[in-house]
Protein backbone atom coordinates (compact mmCIF):
# COMPACT_ATOMS: atom_id res chain seq x y z
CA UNK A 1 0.00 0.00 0.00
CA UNK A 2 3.28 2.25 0.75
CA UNK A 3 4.60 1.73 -2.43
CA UNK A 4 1.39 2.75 -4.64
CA UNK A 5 0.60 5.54 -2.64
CA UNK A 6 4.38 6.57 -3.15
CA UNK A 7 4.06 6.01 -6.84
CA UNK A 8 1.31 8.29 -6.81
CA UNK A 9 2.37 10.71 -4.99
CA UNK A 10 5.40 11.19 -7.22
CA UNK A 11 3.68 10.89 -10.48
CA UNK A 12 1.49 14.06 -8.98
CA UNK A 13 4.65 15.68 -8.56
CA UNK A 14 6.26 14.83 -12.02
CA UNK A 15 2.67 15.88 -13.38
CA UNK A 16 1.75 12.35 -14.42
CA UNK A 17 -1.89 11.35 -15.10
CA UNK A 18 -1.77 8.55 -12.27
CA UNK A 19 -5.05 7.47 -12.23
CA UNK A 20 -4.52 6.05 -16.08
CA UNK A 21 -1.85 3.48 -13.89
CA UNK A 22 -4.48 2.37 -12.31
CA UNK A 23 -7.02 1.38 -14.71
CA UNK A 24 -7.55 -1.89 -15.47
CA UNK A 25 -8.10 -2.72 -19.83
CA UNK A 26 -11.25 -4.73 -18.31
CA UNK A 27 -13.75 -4.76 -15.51
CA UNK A 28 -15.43 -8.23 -14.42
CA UNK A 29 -19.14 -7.53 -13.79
CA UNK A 30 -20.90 -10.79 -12.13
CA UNK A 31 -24.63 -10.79 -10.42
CA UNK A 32 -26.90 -13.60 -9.77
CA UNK A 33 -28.18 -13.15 -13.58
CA UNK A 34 -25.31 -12.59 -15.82
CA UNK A 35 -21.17 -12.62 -16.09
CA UNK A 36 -19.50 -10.34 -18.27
CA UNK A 37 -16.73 -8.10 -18.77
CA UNK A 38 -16.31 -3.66 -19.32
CA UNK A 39 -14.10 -3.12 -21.94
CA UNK A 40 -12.31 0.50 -20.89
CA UNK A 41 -12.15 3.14 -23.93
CA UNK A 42 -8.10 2.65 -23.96
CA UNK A 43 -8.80 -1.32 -24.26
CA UNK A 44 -11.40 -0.76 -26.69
CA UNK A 45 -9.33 1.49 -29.01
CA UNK A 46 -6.26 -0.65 -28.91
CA UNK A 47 -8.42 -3.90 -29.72
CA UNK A 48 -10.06 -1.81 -32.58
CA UNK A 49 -13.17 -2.75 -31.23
CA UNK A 50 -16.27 -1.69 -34.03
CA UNK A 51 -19.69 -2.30 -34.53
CA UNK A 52 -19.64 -5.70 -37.03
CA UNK A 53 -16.67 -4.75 -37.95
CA UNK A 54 -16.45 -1.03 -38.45
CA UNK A 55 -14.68 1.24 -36.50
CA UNK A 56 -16.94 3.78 -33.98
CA UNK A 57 -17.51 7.08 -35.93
CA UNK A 58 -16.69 9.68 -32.40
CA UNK A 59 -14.55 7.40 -30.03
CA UNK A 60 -14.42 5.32 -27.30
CA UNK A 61 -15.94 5.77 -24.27
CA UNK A 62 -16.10 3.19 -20.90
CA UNK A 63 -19.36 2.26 -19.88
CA UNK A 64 -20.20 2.10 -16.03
CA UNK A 65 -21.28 -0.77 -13.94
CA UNK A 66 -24.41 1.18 -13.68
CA UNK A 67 -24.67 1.73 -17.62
CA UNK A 68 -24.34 -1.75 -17.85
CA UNK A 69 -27.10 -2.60 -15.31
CA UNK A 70 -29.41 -0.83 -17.25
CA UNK A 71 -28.78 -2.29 -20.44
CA UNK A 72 -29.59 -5.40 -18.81
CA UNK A 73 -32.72 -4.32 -16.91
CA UNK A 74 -35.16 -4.47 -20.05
CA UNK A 75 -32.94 -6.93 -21.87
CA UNK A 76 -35.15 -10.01 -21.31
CA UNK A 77 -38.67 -7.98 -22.56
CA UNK A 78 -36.50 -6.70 -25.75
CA UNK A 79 -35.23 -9.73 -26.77
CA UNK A 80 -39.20 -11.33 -26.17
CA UNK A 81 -40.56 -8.65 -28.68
CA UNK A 82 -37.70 -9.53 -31.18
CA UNK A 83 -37.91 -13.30 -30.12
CA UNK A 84 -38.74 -14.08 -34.18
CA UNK A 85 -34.68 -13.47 -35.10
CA UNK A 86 -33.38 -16.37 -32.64
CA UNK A 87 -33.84 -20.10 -33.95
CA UNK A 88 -33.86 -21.00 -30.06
CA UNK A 89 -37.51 -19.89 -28.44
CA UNK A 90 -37.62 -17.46 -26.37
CA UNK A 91 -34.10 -17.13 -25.68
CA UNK A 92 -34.84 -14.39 -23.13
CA UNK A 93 -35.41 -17.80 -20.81
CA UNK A 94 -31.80 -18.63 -21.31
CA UNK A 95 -29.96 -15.65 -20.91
CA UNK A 96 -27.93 -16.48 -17.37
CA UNK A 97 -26.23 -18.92 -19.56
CA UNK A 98 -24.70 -15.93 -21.90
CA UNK A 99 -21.71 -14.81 -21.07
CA UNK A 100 -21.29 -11.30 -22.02
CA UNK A 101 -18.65 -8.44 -23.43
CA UNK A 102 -19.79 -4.22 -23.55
CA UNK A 103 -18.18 -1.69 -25.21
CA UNK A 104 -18.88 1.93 -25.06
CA UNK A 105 -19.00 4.40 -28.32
CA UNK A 106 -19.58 7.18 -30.04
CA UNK A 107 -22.13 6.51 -33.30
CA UNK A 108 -23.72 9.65 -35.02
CA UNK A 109 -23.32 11.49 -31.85
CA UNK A 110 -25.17 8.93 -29.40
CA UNK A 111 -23.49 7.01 -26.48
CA UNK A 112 -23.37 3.46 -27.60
CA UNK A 113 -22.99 0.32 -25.50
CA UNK A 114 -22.25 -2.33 -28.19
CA UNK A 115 -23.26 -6.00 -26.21
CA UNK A 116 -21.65 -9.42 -27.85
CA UNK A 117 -23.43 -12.45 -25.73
CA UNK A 118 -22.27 -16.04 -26.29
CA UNK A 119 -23.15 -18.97 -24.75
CA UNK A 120 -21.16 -20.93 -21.75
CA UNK A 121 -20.39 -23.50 -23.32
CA UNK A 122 -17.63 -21.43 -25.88
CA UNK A 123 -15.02 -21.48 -22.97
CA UNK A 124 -11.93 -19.19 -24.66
CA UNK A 125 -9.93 -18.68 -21.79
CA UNK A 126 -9.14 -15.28 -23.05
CA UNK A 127 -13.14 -13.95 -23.51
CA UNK A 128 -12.37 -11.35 -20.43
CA UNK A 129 -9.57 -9.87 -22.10
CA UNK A 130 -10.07 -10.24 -25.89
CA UNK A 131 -13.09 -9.18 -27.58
CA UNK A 132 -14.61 -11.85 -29.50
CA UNK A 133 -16.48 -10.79 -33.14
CA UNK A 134 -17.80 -14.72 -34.45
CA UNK A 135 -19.46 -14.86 -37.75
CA UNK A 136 -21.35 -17.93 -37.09
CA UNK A 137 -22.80 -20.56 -35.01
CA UNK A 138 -26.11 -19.97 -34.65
CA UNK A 139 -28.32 -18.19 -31.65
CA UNK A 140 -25.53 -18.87 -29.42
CA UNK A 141 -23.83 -15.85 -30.60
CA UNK A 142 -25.71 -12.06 -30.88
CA UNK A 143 -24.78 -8.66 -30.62
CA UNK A 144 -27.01 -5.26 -30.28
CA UNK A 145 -26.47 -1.64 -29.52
CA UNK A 146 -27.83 -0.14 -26.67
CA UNK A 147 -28.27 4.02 -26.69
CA UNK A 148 -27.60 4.91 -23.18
CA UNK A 149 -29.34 8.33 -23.05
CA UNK A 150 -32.64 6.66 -24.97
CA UNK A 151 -32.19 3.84 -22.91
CA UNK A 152 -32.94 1.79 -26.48
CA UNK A 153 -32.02 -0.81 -27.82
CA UNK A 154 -30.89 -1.32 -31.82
CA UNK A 155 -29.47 -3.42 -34.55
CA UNK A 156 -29.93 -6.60 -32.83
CA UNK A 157 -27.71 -8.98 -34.72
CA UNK A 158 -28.48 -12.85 -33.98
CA UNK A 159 -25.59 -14.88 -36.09
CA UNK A 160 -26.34 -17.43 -38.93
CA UNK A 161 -25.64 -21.32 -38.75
CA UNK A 162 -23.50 -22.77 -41.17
């Protein structure tokens, strides 16, 4: 505990931006309901992290626990009204088994959360650290766009089965 607070201390002095030390590229979210990780805007940029593919049009930005909460508050009645794009019926009845990945951007001036979900059983032992874009298999794998300020949700993407 010495040693960090003496490492910050001296980066205030040397005019350092100390707190950027300290942030980790990820934060683990976990409640009864779901497991997923917070991709920080530094993280995010690195990773080139884009909506299918594309780059964000304004930046990065890293969403909050809270942010993320909300997303997942009307998740389950949003993905009942869109229930039609999933092969898998109702999938809202099986999302505690989707792990899940959020990244926060800029798109035509709106605060994005972009949400991959994949099933437990694809077990990459690097899915907190990496983000994953898969082009295939099935209901297992979808991805929408959550507008933080409208609290709505967009361009739900459920992927095709080969």
């Amino acid at each position: 505990m010495r040693t960090a607070l003496l490492i910050g201390v001296l980066g205030l002095l040397a005019g350092c931006d100390v707190l950027s030390w300290f942030q980790p590229p990820v934060v683990y979210v976990q409640t009864a309901t779901l497991e997923g990780v917070i991709f920080s805007a530094e993280e995010a940029a690195s990773q080139r992290i884009g909506r299918y593919g594309t780059e964000p049009d304004g930046g990065y930005w890293t969403p909050s626990r809270a942010d993320v909460l909300d997303l997942e508050a009307g998740l389950a009645d949003f993905l009942t009204e869109n229930q039609f794009e999933f092969v898998r019926n109702p999938i809202a009845d099986d999302l505690p088994g989707y792990r899940r990945q959020y990244v926060g951007f800029v798109l035509d001036g709106r605060w994005v959360i972009y949400a991959s979900f994949f099933c437990e059983w694809f077990d990459d032992p690097h899915w907190r650290t990496r983000f994953f874009q898969i082009l295939d298999g099935g209901d297992c794998f979808f991805q929408l766009l959550y507008d933080v300020e409208a609290r709505r949700y967009f361009d739900l993407m459920v992927n095709g089965e080969a």
